[in-house]
PDB file of N, CA and C in Angstrom:
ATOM      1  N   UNK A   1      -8.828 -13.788  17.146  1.00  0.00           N
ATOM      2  CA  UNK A   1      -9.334 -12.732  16.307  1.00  0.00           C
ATOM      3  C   UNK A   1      -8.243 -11.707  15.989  1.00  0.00           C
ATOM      4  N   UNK A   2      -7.799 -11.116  17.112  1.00  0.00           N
ATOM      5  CA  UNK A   2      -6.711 -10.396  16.709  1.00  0.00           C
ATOM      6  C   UNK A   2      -5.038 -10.772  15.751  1.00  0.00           C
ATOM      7  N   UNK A   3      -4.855 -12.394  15.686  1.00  0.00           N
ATOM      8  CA  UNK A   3      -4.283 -12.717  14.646  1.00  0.00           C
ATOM      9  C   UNK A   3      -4.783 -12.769  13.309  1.00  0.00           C
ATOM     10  N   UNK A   4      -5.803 -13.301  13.422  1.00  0.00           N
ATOM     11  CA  UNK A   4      -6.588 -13.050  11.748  1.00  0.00           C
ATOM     12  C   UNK A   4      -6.331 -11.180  11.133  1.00  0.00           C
ATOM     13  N   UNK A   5      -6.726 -10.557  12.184  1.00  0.00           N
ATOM     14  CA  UNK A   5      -6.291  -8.713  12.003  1.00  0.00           C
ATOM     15  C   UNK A   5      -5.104  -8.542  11.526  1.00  0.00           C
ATOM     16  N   UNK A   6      -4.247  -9.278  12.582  1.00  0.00           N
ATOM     17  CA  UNK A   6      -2.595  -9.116  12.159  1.00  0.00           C
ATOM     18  C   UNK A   6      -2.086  -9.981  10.841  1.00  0.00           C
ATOM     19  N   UNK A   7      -3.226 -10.989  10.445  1.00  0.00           N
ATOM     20  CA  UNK A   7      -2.876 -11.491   8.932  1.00  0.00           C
ATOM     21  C   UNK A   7      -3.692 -10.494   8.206  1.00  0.00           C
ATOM     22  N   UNK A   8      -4.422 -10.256   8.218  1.00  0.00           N
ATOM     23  CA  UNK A   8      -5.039  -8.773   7.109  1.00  0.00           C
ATOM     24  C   UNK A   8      -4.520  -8.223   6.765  1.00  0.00           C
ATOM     25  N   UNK A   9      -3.717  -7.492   7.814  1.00  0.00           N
ATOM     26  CA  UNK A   9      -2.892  -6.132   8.016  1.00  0.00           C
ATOM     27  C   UNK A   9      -1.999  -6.884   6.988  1.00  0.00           C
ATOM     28  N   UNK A  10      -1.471  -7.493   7.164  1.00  0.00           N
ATOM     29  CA  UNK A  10       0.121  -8.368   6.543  1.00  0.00           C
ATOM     30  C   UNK A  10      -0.041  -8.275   4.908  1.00  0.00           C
ATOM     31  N   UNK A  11      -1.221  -8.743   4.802  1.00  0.00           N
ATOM     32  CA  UNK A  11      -1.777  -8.937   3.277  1.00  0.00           C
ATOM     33  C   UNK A  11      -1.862  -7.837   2.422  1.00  0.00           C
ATOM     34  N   UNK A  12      -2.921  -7.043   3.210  1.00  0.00           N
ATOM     35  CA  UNK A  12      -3.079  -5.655   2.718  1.00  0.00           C
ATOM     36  C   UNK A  12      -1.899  -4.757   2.517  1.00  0.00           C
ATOM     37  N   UNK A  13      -0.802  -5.063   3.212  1.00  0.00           N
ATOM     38  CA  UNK A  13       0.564  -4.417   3.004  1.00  0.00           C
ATOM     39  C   UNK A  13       1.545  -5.057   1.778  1.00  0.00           C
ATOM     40  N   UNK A  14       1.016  -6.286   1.975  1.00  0.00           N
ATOM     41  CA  UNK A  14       2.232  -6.679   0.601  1.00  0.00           C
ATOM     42  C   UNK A  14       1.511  -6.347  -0.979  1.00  0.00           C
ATOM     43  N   UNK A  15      -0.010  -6.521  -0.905  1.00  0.00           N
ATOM     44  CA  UNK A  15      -1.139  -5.898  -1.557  1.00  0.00           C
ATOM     45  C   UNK A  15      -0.472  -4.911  -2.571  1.00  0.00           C
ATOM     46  N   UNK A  16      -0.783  -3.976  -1.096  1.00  0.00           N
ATOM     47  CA  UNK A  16      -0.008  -2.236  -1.648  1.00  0.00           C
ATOM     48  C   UNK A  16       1.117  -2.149  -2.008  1.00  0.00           C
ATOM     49  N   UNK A  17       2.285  -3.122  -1.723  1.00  0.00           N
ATOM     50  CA  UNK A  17       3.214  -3.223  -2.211  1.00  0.00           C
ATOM     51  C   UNK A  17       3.647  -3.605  -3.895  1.00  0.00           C
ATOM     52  N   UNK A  18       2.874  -4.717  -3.956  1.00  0.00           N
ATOM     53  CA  UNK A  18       2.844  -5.435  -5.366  1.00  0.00           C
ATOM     54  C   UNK A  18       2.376  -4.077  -5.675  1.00  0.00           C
ATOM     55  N   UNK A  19       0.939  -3.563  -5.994  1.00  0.00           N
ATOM     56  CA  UNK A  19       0.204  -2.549  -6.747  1.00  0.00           C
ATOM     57  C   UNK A  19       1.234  -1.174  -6.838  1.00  0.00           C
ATOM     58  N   UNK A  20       2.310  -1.097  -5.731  1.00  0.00           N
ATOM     59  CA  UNK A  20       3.147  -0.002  -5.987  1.00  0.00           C
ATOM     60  C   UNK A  20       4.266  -0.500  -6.593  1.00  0.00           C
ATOM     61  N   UNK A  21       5.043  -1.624  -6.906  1.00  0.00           N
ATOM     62  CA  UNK A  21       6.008  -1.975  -7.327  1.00  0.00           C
ATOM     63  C   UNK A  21       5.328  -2.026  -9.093  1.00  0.00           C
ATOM     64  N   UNK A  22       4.404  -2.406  -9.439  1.00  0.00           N
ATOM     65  CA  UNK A  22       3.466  -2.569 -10.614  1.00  0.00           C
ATOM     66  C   UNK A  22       3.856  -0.967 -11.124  1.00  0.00           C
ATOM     67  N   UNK A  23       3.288  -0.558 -10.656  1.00  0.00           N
ATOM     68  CA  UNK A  23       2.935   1.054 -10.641  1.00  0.00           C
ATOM     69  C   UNK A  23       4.463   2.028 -11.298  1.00  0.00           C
ATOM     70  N   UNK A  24       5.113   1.766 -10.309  1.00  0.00           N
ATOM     71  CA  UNK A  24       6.174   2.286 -10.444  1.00  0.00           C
ATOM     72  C   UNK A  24       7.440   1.900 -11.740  1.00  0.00           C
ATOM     73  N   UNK A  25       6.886   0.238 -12.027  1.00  0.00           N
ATOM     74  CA  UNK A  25       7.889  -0.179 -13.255  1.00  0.00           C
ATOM     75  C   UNK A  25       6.341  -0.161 -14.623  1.00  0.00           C
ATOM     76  N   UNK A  26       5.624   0.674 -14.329  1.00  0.00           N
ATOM     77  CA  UNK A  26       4.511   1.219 -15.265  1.00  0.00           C
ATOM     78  C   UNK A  26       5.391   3.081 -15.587  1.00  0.00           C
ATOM     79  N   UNK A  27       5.448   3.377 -14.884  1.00  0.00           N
ATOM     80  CA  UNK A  27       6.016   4.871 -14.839  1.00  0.00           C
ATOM     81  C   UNK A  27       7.529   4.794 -15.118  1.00  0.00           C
ATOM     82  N   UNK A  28       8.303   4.121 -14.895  1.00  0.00           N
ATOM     83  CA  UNK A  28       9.471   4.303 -15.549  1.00  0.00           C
ATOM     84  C   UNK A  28       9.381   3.691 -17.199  1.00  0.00           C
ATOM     85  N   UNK A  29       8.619   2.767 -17.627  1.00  0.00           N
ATOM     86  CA  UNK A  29       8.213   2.059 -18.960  1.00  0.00           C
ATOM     87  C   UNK A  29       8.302   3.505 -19.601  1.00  0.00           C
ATOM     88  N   UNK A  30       6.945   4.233 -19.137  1.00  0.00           N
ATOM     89  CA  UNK A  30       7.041   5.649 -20.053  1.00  0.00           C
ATOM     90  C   UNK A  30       7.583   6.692 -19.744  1.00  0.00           C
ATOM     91  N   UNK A  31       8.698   6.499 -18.642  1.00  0.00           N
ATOM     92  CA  UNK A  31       9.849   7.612 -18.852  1.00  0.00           C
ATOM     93  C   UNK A  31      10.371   7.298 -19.744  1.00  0.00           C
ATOM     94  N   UNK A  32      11.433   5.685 -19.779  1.00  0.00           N
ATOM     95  CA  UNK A  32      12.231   5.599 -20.599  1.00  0.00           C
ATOM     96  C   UNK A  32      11.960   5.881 -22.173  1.00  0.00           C
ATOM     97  N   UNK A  33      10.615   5.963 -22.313  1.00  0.00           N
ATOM     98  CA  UNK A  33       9.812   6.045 -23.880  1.00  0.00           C
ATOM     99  C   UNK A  33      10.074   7.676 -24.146  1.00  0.00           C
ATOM    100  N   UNK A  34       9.595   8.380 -23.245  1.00  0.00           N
ATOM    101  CA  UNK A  34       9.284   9.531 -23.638  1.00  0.00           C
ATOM    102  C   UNK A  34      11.666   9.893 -24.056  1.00  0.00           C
ATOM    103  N   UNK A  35      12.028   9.194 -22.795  1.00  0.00           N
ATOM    104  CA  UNK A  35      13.595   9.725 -22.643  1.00  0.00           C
ATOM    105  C   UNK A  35      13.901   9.601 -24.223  1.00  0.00           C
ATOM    106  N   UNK A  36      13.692   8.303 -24.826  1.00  0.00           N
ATOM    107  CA  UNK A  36      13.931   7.994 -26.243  1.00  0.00           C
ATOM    108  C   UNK A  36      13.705   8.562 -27.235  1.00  0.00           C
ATOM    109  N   UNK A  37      12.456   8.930 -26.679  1.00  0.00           N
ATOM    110  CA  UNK A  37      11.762   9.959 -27.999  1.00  0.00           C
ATOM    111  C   UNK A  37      12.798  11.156 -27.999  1.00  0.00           C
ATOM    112  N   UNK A  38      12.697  11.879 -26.682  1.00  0.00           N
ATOM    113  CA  UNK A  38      13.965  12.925 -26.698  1.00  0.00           C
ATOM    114  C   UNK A  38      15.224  12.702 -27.187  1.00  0.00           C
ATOM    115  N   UNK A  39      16.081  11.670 -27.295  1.00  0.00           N
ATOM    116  CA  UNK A  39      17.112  11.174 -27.836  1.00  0.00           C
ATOM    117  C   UNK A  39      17.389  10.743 -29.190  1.00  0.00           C
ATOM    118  N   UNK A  40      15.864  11.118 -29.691  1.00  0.00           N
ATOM    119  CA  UNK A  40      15.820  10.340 -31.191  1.00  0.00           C
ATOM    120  C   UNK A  40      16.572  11.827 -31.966  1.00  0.00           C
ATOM    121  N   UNK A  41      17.083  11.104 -32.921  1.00  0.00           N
ATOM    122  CA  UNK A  41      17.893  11.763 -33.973  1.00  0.00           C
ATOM    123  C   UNK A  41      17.056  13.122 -34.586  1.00  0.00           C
ATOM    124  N   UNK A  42      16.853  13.800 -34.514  1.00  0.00           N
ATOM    125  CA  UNK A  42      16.378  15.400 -35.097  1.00  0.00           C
ATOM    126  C   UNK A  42      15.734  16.288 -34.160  1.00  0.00           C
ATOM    127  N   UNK A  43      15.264  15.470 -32.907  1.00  0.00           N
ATOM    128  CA  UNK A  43      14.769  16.276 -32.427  1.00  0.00           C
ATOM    129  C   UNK A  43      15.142  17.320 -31.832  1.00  0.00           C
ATOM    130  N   UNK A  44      16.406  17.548 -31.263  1.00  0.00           N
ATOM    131  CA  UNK A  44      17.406  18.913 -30.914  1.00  0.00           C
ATOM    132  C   UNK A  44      16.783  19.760 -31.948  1.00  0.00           C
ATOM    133  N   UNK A  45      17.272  19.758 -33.617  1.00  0.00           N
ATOM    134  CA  UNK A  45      16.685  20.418 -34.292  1.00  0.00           C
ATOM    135  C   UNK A  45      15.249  21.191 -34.518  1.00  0.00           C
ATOM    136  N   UNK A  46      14.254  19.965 -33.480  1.00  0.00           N
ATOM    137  CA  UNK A  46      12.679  20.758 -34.340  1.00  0.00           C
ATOM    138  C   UNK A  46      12.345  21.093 -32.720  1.00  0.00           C
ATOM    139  N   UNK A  47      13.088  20.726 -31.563  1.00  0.00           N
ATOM    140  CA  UNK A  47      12.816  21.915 -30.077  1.00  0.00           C
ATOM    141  C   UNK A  47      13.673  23.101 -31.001  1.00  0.00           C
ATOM    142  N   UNK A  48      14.548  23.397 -31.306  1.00  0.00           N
ATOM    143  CA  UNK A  48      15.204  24.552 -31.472  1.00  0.00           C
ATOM    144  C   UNK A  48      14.605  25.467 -32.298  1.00  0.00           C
ATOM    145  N   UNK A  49      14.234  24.675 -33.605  1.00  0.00           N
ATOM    146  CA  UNK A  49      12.826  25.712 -34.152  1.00  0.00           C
ATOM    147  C   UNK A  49      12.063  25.806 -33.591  1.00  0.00           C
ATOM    148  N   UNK A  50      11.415  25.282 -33.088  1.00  0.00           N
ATOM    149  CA  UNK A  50      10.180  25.669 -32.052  1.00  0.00           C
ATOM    150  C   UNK A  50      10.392  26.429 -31.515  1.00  0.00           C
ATOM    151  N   UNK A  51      11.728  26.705 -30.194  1.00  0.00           N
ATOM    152  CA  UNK A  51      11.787  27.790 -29.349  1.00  0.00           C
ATOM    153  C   UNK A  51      12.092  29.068 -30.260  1.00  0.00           C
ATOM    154  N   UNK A  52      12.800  28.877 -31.321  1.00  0.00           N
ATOM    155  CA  UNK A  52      12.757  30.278 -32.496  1.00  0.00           C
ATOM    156  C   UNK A  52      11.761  30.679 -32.833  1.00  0.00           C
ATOM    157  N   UNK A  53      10.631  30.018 -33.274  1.00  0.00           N
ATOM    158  CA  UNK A  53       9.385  30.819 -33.428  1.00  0.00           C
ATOM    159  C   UNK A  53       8.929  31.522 -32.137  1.00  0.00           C
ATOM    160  N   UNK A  54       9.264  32.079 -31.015  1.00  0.00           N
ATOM    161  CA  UNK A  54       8.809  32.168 -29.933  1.00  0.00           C
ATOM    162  C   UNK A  54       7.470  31.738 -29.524  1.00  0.00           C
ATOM    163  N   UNK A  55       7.047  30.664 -29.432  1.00  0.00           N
ATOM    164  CA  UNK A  55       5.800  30.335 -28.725  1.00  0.00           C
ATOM    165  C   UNK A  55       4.869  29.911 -29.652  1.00  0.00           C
ATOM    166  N   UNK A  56       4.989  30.268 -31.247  1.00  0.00           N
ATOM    167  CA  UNK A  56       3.933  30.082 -32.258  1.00  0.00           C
ATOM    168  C   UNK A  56       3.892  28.912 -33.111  1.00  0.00           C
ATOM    169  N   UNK A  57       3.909  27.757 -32.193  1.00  0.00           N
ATOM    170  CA  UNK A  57       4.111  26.276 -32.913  1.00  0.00           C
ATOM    171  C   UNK A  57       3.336  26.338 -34.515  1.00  0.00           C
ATOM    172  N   UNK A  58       2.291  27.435 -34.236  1.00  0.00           N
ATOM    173  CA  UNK A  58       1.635  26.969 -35.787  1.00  0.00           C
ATOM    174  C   UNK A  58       1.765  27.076 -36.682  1.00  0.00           C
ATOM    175  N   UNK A  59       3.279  27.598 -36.594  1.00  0.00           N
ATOM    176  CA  UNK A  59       4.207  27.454 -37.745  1.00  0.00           C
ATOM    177  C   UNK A  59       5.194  26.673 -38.464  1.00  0.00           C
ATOM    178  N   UNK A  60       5.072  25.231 -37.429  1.00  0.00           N
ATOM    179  CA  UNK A  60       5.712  24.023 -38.133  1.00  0.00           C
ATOM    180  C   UNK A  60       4.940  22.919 -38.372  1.00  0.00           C
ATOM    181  N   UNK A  61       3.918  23.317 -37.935  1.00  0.00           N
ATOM    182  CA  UNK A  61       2.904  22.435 -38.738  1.00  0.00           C
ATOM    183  C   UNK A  61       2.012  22.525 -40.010  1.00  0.00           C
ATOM    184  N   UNK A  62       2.028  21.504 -40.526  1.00  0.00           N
ATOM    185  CA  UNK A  62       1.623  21.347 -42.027  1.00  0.00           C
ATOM    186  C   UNK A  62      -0.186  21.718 -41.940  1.00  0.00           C
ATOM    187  N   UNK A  63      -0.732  21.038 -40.822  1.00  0.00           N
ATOM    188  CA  UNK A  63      -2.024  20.554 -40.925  1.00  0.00           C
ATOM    189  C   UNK A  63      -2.515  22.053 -40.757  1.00  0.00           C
ATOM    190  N   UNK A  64      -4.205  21.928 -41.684  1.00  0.00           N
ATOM    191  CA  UNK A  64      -4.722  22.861 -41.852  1.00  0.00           C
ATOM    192  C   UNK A  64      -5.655  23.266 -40.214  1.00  0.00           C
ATOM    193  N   UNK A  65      -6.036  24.235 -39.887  1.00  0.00           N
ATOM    194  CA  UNK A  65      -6.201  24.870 -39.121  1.00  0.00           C
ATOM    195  C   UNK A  65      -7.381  25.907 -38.874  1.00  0.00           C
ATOM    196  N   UNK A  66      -8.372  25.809 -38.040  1.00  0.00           N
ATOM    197  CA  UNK A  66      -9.477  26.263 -37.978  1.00  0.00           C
ATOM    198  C   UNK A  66      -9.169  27.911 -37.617  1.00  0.00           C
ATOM    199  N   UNK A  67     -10.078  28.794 -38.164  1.00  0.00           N
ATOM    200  CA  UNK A  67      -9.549  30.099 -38.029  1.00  0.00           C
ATOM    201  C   UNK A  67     -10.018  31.068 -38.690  1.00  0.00           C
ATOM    202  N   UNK A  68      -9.366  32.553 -39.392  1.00  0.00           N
ATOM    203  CA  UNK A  68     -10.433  33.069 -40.455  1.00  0.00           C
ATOM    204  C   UNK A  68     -10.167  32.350 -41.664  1.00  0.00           C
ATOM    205  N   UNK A  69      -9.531  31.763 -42.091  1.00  0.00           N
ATOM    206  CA  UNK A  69      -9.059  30.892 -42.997  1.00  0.00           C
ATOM    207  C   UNK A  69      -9.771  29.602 -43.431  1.00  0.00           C
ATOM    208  N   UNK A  70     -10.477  29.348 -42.431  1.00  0.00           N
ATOM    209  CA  UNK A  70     -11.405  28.410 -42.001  1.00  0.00           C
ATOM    210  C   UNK A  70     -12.662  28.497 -42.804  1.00  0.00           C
TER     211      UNK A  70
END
């Protein structure tokens, strides 16, 4: 009985292993995505306007906007 335990145990560990090795080349997939996106060609430019407007993104966007305007 207590070998069948010690094969459980064994299983359940490589288990968690696979599901964390999964996991982990799931989370770098969308680092490297997001890294790209950051690296793509203009975007230096539209963070830098952004941080110039201080804080008021709703000024580089086109789309209309709920409000008194609304």
């Amino acid at each position: 009985m207590a070998e069948n335990a010690s094969k459980a145990m064994v299983d359940l560990a490589a288990a968690a292993t696979a599901r964390q090795r999964d996991m982990l080349a799931e989370l770098t997939a969308e680092f490297d995505q997001q890294l790209a996106s950051l690296q793509a060609p203009g975007t230096h430019d539209k963070i830098d306007a952004a941080l110039e407007l201080g804080g008021d993104l709703t000024k580089i966007s086109d789309r209309p906007r709920a409000g008194r305007s609304y």
